[in-house]
Protein backbone atom coordinates (compact mmCIF):
# COMPACT_ATOMS: atom_id res chain seq x y z
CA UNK A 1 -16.26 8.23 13.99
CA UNK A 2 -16.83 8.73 10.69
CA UNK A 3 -19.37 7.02 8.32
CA UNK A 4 -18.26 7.02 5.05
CA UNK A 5 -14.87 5.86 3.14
CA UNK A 6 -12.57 8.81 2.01
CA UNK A 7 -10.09 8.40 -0.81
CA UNK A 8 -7.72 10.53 -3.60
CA UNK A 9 -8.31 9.39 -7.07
CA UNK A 10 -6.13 11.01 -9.83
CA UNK A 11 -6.04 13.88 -7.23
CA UNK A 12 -9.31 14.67 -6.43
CA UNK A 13 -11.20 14.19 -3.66
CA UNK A 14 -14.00 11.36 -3.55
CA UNK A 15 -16.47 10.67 -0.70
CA UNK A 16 -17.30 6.98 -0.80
CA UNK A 17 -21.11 6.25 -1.09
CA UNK A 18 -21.60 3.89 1.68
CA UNK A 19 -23.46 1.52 -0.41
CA UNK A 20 -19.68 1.44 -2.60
CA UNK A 21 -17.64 0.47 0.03
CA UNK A 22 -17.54 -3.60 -0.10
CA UNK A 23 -17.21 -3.40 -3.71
CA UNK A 24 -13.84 -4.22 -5.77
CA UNK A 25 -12.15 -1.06 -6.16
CA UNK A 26 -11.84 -2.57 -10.03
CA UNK A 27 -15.60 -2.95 -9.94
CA UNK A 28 -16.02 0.76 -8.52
CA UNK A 29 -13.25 2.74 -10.92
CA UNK A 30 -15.02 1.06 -13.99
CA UNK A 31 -19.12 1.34 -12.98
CA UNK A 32 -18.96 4.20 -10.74
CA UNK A 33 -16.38 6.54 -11.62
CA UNK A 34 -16.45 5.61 -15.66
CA UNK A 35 -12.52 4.82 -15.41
CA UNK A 36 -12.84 2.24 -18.01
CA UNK A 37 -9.19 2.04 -18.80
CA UNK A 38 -8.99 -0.18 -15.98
CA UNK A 39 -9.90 -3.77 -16.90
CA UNK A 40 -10.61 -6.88 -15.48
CA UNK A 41 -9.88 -9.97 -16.93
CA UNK A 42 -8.76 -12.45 -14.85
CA UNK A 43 -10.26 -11.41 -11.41
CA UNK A 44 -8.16 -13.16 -9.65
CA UNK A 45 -4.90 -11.03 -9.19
CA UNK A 46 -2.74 -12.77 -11.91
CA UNK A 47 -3.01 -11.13 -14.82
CA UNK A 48 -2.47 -7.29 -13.68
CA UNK A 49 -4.68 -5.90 -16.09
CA UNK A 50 -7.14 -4.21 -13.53
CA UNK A 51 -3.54 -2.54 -12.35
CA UNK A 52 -3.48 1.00 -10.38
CA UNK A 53 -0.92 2.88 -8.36
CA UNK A 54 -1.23 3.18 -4.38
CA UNK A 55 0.86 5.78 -2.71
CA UNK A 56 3.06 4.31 -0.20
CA UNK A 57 5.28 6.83 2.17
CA UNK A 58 8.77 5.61 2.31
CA UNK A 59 11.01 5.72 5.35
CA UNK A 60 12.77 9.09 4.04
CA UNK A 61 9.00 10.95 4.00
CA UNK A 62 9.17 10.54 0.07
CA UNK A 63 6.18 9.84 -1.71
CA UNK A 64 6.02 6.60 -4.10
CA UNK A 65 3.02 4.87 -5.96
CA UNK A 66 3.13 1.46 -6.25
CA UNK A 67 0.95 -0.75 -8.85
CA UNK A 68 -1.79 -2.98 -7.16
CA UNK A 69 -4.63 -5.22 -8.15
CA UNK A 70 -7.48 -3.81 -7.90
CA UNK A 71 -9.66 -7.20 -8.84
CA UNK A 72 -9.27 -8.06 -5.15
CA UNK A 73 -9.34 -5.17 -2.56
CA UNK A 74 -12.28 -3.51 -1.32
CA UNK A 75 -12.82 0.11 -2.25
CA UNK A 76 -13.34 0.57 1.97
CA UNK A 77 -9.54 -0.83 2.36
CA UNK A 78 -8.47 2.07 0.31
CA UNK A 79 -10.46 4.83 2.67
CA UNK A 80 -7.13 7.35 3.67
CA UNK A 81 -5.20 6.41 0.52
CA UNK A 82 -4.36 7.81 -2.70
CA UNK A 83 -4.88 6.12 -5.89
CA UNK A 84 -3.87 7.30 -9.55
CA UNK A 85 -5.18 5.26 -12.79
CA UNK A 86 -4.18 4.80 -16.14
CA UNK A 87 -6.97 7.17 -17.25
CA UNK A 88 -4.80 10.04 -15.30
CA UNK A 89 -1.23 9.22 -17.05
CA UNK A 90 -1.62 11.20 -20.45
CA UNK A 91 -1.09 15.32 -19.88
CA UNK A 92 -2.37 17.74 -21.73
CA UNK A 93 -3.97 15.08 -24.25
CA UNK A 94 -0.46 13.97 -24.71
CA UNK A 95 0.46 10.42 -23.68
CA UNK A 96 2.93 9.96 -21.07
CA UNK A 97 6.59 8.76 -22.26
CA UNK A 98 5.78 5.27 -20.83
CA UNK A 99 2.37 5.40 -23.12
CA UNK A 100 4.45 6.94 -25.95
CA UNK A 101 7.04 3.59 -25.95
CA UNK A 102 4.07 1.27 -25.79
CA UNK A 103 3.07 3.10 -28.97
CA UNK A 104 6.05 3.42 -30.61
CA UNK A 105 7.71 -0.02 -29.95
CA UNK A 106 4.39 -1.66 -31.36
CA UNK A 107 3.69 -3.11 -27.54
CA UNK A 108 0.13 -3.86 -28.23
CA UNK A 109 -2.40 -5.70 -30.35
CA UNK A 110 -5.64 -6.67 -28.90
CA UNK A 111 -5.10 -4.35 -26.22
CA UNK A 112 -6.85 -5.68 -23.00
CA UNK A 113 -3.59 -6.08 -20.69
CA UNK A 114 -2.16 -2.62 -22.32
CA UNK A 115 -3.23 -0.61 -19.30
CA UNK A 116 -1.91 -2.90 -16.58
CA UNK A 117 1.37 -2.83 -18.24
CA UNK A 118 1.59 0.96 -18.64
CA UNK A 119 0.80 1.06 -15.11
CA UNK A 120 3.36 -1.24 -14.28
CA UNK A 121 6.23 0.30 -15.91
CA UNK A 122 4.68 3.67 -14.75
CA UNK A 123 5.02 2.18 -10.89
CA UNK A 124 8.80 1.10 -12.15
CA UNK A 125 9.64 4.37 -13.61
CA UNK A 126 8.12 5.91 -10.38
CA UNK A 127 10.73 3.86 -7.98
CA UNK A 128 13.52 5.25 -10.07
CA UNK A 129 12.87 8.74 -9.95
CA UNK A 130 11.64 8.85 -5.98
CA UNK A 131 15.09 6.95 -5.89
CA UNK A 132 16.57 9.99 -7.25
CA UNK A 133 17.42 8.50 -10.52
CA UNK A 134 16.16 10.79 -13.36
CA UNK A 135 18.11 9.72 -16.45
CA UNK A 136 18.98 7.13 -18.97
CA UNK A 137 16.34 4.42 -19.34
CA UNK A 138 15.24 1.07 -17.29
CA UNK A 139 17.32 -2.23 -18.08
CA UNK A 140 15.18 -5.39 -19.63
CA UNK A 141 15.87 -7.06 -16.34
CA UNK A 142 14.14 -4.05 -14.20
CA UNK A 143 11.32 -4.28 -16.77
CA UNK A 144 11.27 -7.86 -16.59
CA UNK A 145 11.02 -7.92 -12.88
CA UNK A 146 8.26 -4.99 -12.79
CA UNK A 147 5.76 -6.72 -15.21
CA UNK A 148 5.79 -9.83 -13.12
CA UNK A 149 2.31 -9.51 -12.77
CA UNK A 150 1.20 -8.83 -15.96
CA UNK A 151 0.10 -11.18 -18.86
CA UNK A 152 0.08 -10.69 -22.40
CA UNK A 153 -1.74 -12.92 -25.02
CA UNK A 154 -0.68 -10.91 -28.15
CA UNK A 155 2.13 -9.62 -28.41
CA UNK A 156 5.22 -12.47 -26.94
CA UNK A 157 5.87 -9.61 -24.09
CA UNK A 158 9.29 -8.83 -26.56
CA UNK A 159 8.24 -5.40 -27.49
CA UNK A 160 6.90 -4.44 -24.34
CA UNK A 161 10.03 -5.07 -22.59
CA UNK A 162 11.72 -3.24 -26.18
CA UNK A 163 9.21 -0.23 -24.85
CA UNK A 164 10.27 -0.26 -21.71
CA UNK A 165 14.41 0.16 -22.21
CA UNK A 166 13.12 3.04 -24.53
CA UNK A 167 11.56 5.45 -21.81
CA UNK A 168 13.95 8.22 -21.59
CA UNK A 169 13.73 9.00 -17.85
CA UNK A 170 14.89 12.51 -18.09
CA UNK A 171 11.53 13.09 -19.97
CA UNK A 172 8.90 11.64 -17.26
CA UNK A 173 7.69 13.17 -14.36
CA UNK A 174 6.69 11.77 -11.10
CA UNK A 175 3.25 10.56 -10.42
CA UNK A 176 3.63 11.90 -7.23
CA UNK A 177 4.77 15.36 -8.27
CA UNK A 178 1.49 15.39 -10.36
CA UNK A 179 -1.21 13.63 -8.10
CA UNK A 180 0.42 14.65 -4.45
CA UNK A 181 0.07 17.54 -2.36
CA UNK A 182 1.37 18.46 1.31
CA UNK A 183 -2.64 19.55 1.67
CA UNK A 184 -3.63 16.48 0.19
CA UNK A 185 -1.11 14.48 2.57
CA UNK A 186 -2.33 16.57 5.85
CA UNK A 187 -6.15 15.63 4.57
CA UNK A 188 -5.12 11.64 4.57
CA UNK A 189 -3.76 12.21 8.02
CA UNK A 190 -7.20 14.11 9.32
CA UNK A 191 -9.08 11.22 7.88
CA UNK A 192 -7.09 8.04 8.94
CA UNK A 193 -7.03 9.75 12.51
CA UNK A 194 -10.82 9.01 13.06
CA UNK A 195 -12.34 5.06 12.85
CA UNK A 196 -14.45 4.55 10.23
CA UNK A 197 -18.30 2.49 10.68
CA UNK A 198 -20.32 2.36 8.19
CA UNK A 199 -23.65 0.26 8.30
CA UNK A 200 -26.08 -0.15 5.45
CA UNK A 201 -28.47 -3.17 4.27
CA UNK A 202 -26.11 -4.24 2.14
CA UNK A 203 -22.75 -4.38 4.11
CA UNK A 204 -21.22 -2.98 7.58
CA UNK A 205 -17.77 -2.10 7.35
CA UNK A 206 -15.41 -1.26 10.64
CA UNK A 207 -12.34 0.58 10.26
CA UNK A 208 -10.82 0.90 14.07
CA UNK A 209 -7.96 2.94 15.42
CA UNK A 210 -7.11 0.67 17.66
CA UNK A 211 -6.93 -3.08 17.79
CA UNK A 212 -8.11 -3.69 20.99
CA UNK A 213 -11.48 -2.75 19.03
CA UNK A 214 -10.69 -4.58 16.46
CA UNK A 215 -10.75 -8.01 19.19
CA UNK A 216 -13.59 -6.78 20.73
CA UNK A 217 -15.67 -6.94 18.01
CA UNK A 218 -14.61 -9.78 17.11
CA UNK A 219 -15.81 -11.35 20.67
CA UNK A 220 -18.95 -10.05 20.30
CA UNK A 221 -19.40 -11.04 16.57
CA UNK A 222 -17.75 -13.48 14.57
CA UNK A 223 -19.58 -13.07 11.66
CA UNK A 224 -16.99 -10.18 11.36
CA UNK A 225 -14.45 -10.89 8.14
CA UNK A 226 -11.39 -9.79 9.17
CA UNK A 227 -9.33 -8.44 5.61
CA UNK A 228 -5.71 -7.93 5.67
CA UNK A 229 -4.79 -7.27 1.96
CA UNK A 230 -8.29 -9.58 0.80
CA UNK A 231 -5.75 -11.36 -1.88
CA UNK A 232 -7.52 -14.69 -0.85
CA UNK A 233 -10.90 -13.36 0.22
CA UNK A 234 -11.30 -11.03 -2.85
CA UNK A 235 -11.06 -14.25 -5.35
CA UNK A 236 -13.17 -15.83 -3.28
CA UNK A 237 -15.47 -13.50 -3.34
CA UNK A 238 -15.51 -12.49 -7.11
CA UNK A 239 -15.98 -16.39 -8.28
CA UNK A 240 -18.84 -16.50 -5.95
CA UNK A 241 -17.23 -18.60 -3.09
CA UNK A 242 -18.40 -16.66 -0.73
CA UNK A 243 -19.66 -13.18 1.23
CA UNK A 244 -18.43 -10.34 2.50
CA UNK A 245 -21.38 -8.64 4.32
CA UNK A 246 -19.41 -7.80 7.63
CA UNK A 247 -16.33 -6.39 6.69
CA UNK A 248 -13.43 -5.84 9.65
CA UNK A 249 -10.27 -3.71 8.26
CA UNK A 250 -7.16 -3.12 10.22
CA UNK A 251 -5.74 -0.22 7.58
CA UNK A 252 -6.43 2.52 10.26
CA UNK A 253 -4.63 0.71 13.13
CA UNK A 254 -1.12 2.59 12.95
CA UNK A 255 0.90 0.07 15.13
CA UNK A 256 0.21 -2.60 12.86
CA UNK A 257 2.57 -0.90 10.41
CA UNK A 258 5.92 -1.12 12.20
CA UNK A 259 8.89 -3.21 11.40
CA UNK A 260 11.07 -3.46 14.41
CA UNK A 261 14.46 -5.50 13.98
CA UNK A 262 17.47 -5.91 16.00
CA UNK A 263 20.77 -7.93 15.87
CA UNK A 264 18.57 -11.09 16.99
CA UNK A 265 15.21 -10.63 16.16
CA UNK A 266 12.65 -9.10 13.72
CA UNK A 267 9.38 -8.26 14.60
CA UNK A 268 6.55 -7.43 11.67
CA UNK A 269 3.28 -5.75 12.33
CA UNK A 270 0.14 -6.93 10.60
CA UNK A 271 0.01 -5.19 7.99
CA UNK A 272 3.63 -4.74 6.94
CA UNK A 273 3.58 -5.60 2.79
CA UNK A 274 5.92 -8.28 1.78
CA UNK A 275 7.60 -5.95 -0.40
CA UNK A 276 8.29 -3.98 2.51
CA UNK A 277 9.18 -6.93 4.71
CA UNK A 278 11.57 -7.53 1.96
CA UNK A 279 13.19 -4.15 2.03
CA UNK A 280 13.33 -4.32 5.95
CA UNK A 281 15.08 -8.14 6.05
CA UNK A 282 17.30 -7.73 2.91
CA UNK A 283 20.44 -7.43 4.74
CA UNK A 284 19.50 -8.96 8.07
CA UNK A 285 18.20 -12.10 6.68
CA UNK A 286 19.33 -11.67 2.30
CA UNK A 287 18.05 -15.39 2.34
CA UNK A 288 14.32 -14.70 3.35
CA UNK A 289 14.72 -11.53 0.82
CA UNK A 290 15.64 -13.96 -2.25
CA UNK A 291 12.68 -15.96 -1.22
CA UNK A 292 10.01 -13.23 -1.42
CA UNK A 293 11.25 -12.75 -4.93
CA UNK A 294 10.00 -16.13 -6.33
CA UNK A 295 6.69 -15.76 -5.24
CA UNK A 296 4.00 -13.59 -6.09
CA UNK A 297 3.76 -10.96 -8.52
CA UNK A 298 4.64 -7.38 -7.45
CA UNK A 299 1.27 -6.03 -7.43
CA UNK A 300 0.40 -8.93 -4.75
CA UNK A 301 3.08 -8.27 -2.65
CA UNK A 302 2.63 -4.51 -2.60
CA UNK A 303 -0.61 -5.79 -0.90
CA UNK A 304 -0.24 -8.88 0.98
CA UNK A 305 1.44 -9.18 4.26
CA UNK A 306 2.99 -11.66 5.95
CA UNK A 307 0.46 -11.96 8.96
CA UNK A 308 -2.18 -12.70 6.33
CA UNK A 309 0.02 -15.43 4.16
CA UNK A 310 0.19 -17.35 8.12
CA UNK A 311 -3.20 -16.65 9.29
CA UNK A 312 -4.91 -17.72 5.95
CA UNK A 313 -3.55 -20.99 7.43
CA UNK A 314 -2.83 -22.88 4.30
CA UNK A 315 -1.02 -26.20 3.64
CA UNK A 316 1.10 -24.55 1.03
CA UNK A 317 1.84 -21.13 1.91
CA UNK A 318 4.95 -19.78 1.18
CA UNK A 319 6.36 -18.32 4.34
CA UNK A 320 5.51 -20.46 7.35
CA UNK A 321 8.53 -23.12 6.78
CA UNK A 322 10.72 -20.44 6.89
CA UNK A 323 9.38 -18.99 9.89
CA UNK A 324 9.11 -22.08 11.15
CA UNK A 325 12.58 -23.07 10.97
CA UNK A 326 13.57 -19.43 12.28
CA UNK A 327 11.43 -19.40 15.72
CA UNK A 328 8.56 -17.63 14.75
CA UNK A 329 6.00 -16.39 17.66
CA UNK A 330 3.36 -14.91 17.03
CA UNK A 331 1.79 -11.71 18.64
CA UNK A 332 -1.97 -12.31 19.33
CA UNK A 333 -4.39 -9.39 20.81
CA UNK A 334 -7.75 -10.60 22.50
CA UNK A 335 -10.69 -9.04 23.65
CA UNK A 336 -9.17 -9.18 27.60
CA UNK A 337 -5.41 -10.22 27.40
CA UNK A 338 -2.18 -10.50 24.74
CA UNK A 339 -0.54 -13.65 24.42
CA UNK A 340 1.78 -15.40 22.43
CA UNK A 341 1.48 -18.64 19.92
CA UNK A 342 4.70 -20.21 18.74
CA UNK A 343 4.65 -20.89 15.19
CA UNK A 344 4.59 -24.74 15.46
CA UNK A 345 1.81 -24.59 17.86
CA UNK A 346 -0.52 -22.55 15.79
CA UNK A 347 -1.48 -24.74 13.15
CA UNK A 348 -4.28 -27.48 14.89
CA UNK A 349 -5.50 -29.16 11.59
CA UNK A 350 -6.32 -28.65 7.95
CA UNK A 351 -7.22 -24.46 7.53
CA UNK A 352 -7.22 -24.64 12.04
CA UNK A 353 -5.43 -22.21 14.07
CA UNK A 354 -5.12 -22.00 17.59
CA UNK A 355 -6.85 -18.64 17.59
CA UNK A 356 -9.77 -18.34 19.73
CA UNK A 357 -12.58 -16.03 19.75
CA UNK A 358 -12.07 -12.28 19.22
CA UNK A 359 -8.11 -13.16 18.82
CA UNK A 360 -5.98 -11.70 15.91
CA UNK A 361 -2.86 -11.56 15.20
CA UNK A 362 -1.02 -8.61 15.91
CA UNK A 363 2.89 -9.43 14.74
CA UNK A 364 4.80 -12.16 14.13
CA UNK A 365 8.91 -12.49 14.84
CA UNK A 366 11.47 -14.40 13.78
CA UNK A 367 15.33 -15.21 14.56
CA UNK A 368 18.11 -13.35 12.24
CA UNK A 369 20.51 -16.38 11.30
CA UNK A 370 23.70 -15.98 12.67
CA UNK A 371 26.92 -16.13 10.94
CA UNK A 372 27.37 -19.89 12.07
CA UNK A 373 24.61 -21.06 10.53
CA UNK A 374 22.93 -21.82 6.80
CA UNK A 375 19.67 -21.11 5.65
CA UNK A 376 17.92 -22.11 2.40
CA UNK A 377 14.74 -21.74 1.10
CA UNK A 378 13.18 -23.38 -1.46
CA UNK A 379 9.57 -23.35 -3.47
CA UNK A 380 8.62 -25.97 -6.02
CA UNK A 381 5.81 -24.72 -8.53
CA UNK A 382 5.01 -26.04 -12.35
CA UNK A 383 5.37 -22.28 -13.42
CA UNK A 384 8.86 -20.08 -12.48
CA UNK A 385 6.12 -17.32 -11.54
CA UNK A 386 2.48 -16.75 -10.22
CA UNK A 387 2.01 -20.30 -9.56
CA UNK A 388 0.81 -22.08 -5.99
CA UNK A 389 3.62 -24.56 -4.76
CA UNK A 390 3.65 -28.53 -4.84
CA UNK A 391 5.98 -28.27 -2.37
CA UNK A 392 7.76 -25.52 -0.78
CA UNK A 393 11.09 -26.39 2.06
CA UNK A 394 13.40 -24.17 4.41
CA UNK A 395 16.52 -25.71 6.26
CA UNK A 396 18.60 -23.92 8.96
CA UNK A 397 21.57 -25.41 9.82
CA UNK A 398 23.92 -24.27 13.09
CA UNK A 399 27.28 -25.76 12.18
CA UNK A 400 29.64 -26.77 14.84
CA UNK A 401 32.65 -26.12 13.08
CA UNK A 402 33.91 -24.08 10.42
CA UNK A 403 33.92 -26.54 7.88
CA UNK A 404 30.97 -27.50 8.42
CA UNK A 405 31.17 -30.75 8.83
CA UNK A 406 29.59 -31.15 11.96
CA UNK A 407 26.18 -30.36 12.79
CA UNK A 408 25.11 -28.90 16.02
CA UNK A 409 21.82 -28.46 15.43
CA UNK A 410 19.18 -28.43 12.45
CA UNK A 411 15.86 -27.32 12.17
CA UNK A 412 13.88 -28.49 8.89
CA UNK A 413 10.25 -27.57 7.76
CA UNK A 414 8.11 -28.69 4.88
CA UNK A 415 4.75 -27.43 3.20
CA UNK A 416 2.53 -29.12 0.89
CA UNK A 417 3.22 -32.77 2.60
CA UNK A 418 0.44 -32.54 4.87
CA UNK A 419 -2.77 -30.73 6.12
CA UNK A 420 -0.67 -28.00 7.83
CA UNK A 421 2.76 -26.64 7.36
CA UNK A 422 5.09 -29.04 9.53
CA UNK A 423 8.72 -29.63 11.23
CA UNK A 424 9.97 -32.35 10.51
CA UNK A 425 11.03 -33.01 14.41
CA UNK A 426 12.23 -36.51 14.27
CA UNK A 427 14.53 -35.56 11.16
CA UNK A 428 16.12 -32.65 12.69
CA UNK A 429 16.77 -35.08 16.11
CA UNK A 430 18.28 -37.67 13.78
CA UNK A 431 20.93 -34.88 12.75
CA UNK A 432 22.29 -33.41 15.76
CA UNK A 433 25.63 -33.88 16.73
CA UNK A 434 26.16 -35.68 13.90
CA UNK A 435 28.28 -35.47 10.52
CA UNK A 436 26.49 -35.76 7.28
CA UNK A 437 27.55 -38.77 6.29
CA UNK A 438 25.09 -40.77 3.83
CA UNK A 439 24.44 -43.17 6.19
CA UNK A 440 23.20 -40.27 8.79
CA UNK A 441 21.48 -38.33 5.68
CA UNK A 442 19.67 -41.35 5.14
CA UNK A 443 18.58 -41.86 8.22
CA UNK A 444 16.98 -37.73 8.52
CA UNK A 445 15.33 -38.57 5.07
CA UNK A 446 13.71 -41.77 6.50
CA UNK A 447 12.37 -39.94 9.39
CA UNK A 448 10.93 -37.18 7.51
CA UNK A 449 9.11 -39.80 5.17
CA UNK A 450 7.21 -40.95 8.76
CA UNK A 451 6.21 -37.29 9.26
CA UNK A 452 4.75 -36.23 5.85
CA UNK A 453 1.45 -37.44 4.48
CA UNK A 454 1.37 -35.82 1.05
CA UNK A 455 -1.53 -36.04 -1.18
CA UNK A 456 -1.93 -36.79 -4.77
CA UNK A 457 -3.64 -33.01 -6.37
CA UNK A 458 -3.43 -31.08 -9.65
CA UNK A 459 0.22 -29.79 -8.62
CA UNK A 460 1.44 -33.29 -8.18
CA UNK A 461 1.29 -36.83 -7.14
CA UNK A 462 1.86 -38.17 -3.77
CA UNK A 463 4.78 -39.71 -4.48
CA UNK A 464 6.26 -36.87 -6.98
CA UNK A 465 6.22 -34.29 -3.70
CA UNK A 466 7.61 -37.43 -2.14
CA UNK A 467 10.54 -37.43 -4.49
CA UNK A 468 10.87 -33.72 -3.86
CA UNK A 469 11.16 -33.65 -0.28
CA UNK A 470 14.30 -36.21 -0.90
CA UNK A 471 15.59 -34.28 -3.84
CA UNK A 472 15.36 -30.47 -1.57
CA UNK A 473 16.87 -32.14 1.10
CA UNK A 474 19.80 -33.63 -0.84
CA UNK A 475 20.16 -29.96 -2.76
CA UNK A 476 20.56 -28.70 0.89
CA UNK A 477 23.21 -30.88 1.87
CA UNK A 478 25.30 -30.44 -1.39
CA UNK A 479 25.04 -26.76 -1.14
CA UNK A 480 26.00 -26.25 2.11
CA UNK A 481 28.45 -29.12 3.45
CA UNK A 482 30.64 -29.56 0.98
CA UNK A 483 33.02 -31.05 2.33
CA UNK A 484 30.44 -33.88 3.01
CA UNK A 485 29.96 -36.50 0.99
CA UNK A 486 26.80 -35.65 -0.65
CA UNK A 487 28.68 -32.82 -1.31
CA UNK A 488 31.43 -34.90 -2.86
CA UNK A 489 29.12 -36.18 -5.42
CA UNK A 490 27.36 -38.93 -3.54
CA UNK A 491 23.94 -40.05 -4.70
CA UNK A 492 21.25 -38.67 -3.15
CA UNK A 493 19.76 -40.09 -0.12
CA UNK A 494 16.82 -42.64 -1.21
């Protein structure tokens, strides 16, 4: 086992202290290593200013850096990984050609964000070339999508994304071609092979290989943290919320990374990304793939899995209506025994789960719609992007006809109207076997109404997510039945 974190940075070798390892990696680039072109701003992972590129293997062996926030992962969670920051980008004292077109198309003034944007469009330009695209320039929409994450005070983003359509592809070389080596790649394998324990008087950190370890120490300890991705912990931690003294990782546990799908089902391992769970379920479920668009900037979702977004057991997190709507179980190791936790039965109260001691989760499935049914998903939020929902909604709908104008069965889930993500049971009962007339809509809307208790917050009133459960529902229905008279131009069920 070994005893201290091992990493790439810009190519070279680094031997964590032990002492380093709970720190923010954002922390430990800028006041360990002197890599003060990374900044921090908000510390929160929204602004992407504190932005670096993690290497990610892709399914055809390839070799691609994505850009993360480094405000809110551990250095310890990037022990067997390779990481390249802006510091590294210029060559030969010469700025890269994504620097260069920040330069040249005036994308800067004050300066602060600059970094988190170059590495941005560096991580863009990066996906194009492992994609075997090595000329003409990015569009404004790929540019727009790939700074997400970043904010800009200064400058009204307009010559950034200018910058960005002026990169000449044909001049940039890969990040990987510069910072990635088959020796390097056969040293991450040596390292992530072995567990990792390290135990100071500051912090103990556990890596295991396996996650029947993982469980057990759990059991014997549940002082034990256990970080996914640490996008919730890692604010938490930097605005003094709380601790993180006994660090448990799962990044070494290899099993954890697997996808598995078939015509039916998909299954996801812990700690599958969300932007690969998006890759994986783009064509089985396109719906679910939209979805992970409107939420969460890239750098988060090159981080954050879908295990964690569930476990973290919030009201208002983005994916359990749809997996509640599309038969989710989930896959829970224990110190002794494996069982499994259907979604709806997991959530016991306000930030409860039905996990017990020394129980994680291991996976999670979910149903592929079939061709007979409709699925939408929807997320209400005051901003388009990087913004917490008021309420978010998923419908599935099994039609018993073509036309659809019969339903055989529904299922219907809701967060942000109560303490835990919910079905609305009663609802879905009121519309089986039945046609969506107004007078049937209107009875589904009244029993949902019984099953939600939202709260009045910041995001919204009580009675505003009120009007938006009525208003989702009714954008359902017009959508997909329309043939139906809410479909016909009926007013919306009240």
């Amino acid at each position: 086992m070994r005893t201290a974190a091992v990493l790439y940075l810009n190519g070279r070798r680094v031997v964590v202290p032990p002492e380093q390892s709970g720190m923010m990696l954002s922390d430990f680039l800028r006041y360990e290593r002197s890599l003060v072109g990374t900044k921090v701003v908000c510390a929160e992972g929204d602004c992407g200013a504190c932005s670096v590129l993690r290497y990610v293997p892709s399914a055809k062996k390839e070799v691609r850096y994505l850009p993360i926030n480094s405000c809110i992962i551990t250095v310890g969670q990037c022990d067997g990984t390779s990481l390249v920051t802006v510091d590294a980008l210029a060559k030969d004292e010469a700025l890269s050609p994504v620097q260069s077109a920040m330069v040249n198309a005036h994308g800067s003034q004050c300066g602060f964000c600059t970094p988190g944007f170059v590495v941005a469009l560096t991580g863009l330009v990066e996906k194009k070339l492992c994609a075997g695209v090595r000329s003409g320039a990015c569009s404004a929409r790929e540019a727009k999508n790939a700074t997400t994450g970043n904010l800009c005070r200064c400058t009204g983003y307009q010559p950034i994304i200018d910058a960005a359509t002026a990169i000449d592809l044909a001049k940039c070389e890969s990040v990987a071609a510069r910072y990635f080596s088959k020796p390097q790649a056969a040293d991450l394998r040596k390292i992530r092979a072995e567990a990792l324990r390290i135990e100071t008087d500051a912090i103990s950190f556990f890596a295991p290989r396996k996650i029947a370890d993982a469980a057990k120490a759990l059991a014997k300890d549940p002082e034990w943290r256990l970080l996914g991705a640490a996008t919730d912990l890692g604010v938490a931690v930097n605005k003094g919320k709380t601790r993180l003294p006994k660090i448990l990782s799962l990044h070494l546990v290899d099993e954890l990374y697997a996808v598995k799908a078939t015509a039916k089902r998909v299954t996801v391992g812990a700690r599958v990304t969300l932007s690969e769970l998006r890759h994986a379920v783009m064509d089985r479920v396109p719906e679910f793939a939209r979805f992970l668009d409107l939420f969460a900037s890239p750098q988060i979702k090159n981080s954050a899995t879908l295990v964690g977004n569930v476990a973290n057991a919030s009201p208002i997190g983005d994916t359990p209506p749809f997996l509640l709507v599309a038969g989710a179980v989930l896959h829970v190791v224990g110190p002794r025994a494996k069982r499994k936790i259907p979604l709806e039965k997991f959530y016991l109260g306000y930030r409860r789960t039905a996990l017990k001691r020394g129980e994680l989760i291991a996976a999670i499935e979910f149903d592929v719609p079939a061709a007979t049914e409709s699925l939408a998903l929807f997320k209400t939020s005051q901003r388009k992007d990087l913004d917490i929902s008021a309420v978010n909604a998923a419908f599935r709908i099994e039609w018993a006809n073509r036309e659809r104008t019969k339903i055989k069965s529904a299922r219907i889930a809701f967060g942000g109207v109560a303490a835990t993500p919910i079905r609305g049971f009663a609802a879905e009962k009121a519309l089986a076997g039945k046609t969506p007339t107004p007078e049937t809509l209107e009875s589904a809307l009244g029993a949902l109404h019984g099953a939600i208790t939202p709260m009045t917050d910041l995001r919204g009133t009580s009675a505003f997510r009120r009007v938006l459960v009525e208003n989702l529902f009714a954008k359902f229905f017009r959508e997909h039945s329309p043939s139906s008279a809410v479909g016909n131009g009926a007013s919306a069920p009240r």
